[in-house]
C-alpha atoms as a PDB file:
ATOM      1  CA  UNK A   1      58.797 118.553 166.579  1.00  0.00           C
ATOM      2  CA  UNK A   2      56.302 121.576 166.777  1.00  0.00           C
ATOM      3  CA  UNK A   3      55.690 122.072 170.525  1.00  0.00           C
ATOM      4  CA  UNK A   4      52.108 123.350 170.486  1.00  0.00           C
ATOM      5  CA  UNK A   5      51.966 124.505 174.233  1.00  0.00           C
ATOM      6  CA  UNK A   6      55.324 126.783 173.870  1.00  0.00           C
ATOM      7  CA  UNK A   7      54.505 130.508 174.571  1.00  0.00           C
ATOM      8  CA  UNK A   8      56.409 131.550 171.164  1.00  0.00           C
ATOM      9  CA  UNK A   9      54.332 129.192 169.144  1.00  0.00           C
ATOM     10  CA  UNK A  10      51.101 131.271 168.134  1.00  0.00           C
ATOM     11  CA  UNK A  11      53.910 134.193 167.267  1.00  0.00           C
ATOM     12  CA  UNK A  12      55.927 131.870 165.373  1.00  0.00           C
ATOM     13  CA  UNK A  13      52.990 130.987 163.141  1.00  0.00           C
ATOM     14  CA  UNK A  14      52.192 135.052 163.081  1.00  0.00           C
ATOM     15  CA  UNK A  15      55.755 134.932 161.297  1.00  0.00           C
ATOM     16  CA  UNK A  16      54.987 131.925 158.787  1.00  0.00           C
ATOM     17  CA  UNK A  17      51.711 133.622 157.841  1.00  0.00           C
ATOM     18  CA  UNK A  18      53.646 136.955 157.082  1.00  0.00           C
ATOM     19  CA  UNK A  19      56.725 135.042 155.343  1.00  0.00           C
ATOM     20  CA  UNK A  20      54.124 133.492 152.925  1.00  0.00           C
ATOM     21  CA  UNK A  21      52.151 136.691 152.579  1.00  0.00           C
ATOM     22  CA  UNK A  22      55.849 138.137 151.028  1.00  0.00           C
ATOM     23  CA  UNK A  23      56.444 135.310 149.407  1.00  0.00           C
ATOM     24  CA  UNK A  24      53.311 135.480 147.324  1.00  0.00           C
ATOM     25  CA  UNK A  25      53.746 139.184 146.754  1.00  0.00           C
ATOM     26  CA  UNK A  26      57.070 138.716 145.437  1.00  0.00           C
ATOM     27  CA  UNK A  27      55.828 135.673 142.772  1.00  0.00           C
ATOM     28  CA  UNK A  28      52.864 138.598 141.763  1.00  0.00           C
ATOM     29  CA  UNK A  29      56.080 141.414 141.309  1.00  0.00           C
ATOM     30  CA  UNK A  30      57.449 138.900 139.059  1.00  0.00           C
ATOM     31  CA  UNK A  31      54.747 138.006 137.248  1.00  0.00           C
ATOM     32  CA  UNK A  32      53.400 141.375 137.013  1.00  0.00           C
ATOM     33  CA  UNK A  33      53.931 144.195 134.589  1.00  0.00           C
ATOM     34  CA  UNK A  34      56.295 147.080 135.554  1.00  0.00           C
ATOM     35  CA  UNK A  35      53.086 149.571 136.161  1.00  0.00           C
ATOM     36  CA  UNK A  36      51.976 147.144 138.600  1.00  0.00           C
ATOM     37  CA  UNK A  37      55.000 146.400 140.340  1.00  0.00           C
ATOM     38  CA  UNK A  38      55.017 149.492 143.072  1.00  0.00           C
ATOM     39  CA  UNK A  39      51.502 148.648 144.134  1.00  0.00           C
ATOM     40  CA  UNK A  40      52.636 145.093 144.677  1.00  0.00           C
ATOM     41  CA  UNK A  41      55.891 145.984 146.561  1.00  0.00           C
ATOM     42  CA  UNK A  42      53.678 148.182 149.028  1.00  0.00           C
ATOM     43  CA  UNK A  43      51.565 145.262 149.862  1.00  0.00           C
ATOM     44  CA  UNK A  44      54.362 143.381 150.615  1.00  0.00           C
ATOM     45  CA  UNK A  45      55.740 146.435 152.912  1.00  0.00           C
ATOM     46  CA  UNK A  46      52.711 146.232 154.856  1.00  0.00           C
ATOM     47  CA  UNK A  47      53.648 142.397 155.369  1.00  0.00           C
ATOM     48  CA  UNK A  48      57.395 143.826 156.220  1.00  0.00           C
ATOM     49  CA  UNK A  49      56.262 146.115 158.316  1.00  0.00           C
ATOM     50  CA  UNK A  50      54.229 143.202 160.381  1.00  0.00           C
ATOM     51  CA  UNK A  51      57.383 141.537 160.636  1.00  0.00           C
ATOM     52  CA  UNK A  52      59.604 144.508 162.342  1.00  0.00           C
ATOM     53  CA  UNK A  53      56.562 144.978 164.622  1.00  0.00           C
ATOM     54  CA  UNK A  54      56.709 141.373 165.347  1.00  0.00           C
ATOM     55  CA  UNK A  55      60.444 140.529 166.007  1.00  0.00           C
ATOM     56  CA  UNK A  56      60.600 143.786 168.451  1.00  0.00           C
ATOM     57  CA  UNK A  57      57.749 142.687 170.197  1.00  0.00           C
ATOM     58  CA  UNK A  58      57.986 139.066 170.543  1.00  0.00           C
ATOM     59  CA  UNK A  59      61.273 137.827 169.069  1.00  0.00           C
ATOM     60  CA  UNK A  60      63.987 140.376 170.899  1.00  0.00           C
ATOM     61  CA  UNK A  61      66.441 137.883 171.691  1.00  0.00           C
ATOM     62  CA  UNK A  62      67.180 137.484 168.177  1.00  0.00           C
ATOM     63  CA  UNK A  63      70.133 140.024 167.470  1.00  0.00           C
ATOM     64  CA  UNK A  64      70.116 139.392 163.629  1.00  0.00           C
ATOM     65  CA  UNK A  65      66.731 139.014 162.682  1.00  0.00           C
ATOM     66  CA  UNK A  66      65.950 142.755 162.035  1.00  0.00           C
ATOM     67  CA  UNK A  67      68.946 142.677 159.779  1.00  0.00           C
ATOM     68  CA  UNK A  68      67.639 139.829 158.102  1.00  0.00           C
ATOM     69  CA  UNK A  69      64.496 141.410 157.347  1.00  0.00           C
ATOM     70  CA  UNK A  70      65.678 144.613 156.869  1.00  0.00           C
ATOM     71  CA  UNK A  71      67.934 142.687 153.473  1.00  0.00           C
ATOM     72  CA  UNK A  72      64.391 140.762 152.644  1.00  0.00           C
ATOM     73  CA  UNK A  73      63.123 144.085 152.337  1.00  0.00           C
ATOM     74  CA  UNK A  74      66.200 145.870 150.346  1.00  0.00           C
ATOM     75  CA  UNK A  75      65.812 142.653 148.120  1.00  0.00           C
ATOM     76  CA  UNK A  76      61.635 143.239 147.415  1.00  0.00           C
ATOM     77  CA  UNK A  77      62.349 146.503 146.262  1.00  0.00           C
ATOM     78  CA  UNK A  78      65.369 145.712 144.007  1.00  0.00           C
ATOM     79  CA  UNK A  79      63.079 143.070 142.432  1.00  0.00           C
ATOM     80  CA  UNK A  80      60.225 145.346 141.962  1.00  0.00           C
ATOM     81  CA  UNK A  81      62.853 148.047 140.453  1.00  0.00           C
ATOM     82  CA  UNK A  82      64.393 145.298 137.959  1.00  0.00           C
ATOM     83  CA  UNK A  83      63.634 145.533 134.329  1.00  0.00           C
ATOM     84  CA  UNK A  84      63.783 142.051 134.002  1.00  0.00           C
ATOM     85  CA  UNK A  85      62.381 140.821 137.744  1.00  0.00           C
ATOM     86  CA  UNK A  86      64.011 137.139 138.978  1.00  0.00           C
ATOM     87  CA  UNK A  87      63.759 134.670 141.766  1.00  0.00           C
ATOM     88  CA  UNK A  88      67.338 135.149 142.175  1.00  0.00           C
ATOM     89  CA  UNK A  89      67.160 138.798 143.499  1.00  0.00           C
ATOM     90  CA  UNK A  90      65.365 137.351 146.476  1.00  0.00           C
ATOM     91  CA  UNK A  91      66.384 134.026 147.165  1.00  0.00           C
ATOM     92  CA  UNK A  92      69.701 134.664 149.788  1.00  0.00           C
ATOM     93  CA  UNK A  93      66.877 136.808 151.231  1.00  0.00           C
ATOM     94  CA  UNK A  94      64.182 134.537 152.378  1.00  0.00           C
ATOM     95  CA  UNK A  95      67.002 131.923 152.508  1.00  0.00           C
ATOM     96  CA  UNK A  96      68.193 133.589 155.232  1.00  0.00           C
ATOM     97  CA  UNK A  97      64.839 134.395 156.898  1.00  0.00           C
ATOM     98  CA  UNK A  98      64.058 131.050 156.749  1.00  0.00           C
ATOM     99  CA  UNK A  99      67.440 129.964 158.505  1.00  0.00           C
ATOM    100  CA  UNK A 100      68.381 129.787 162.343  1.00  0.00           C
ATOM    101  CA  UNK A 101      68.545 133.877 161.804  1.00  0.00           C
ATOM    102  CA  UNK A 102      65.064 134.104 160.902  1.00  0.00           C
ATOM    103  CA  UNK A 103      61.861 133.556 163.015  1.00  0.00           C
ATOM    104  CA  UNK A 104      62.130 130.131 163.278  1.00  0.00           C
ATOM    105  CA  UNK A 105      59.129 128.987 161.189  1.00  0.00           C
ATOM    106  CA  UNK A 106      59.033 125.579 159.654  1.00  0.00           C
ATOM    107  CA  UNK A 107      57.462 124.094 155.814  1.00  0.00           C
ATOM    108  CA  UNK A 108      55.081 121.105 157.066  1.00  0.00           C
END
């Protein structure tokens, strides 16, 4: 259950908002043409970059986590580099973000 009154819990839904933000970007790299693709993937940095800030500020205790989205990030650009872009390059990726590695966000 969610606990609304923990101190991480506003940062935790910083995270979710962020996770879906790359999410979405990554469905648009897909979807979009290959001249598009760069502008997309920087959009989705921006969102990356939110997350690093995030995890050193708030989420510190969590050794792997800067791994984890350091491999989300590796895996955004390999999809936005592909000739033929795929779910599949980034799946393990936000798999593991979304594991007990990742920020601890929840789907509800």
């Amino acid at each position: 259950m969610l606990d609304l009154n923990h101190p991480q819990t506003e940062h935790i839904f910083a995270a979710a908002r962020l996770q879906d933000a790359v999410m979405d970007g990554a469905k648009r790299i897909i979807a979009a043409q290959p001249s598009e693709r760069q502008e997309l993937l920087a959009l989705c940095e921006q969102s990356i970059d939110s997350m690093r800030t995030l995890h050193s500020e708030h989420f510190r205790s969590s050794g792997s986590l800067a791994t984890v989205i350091d491999e989300l990030h590796a895996a955004l650009r390999a999809l936005a580099a592909s000739a033929s872009p795929h779910w599949d390059i980034v799946r393990a990726a936000f798999t593991r973000l979304e594991s007990d590695e990742g920020f601890g966000t929840v789907w509800i």
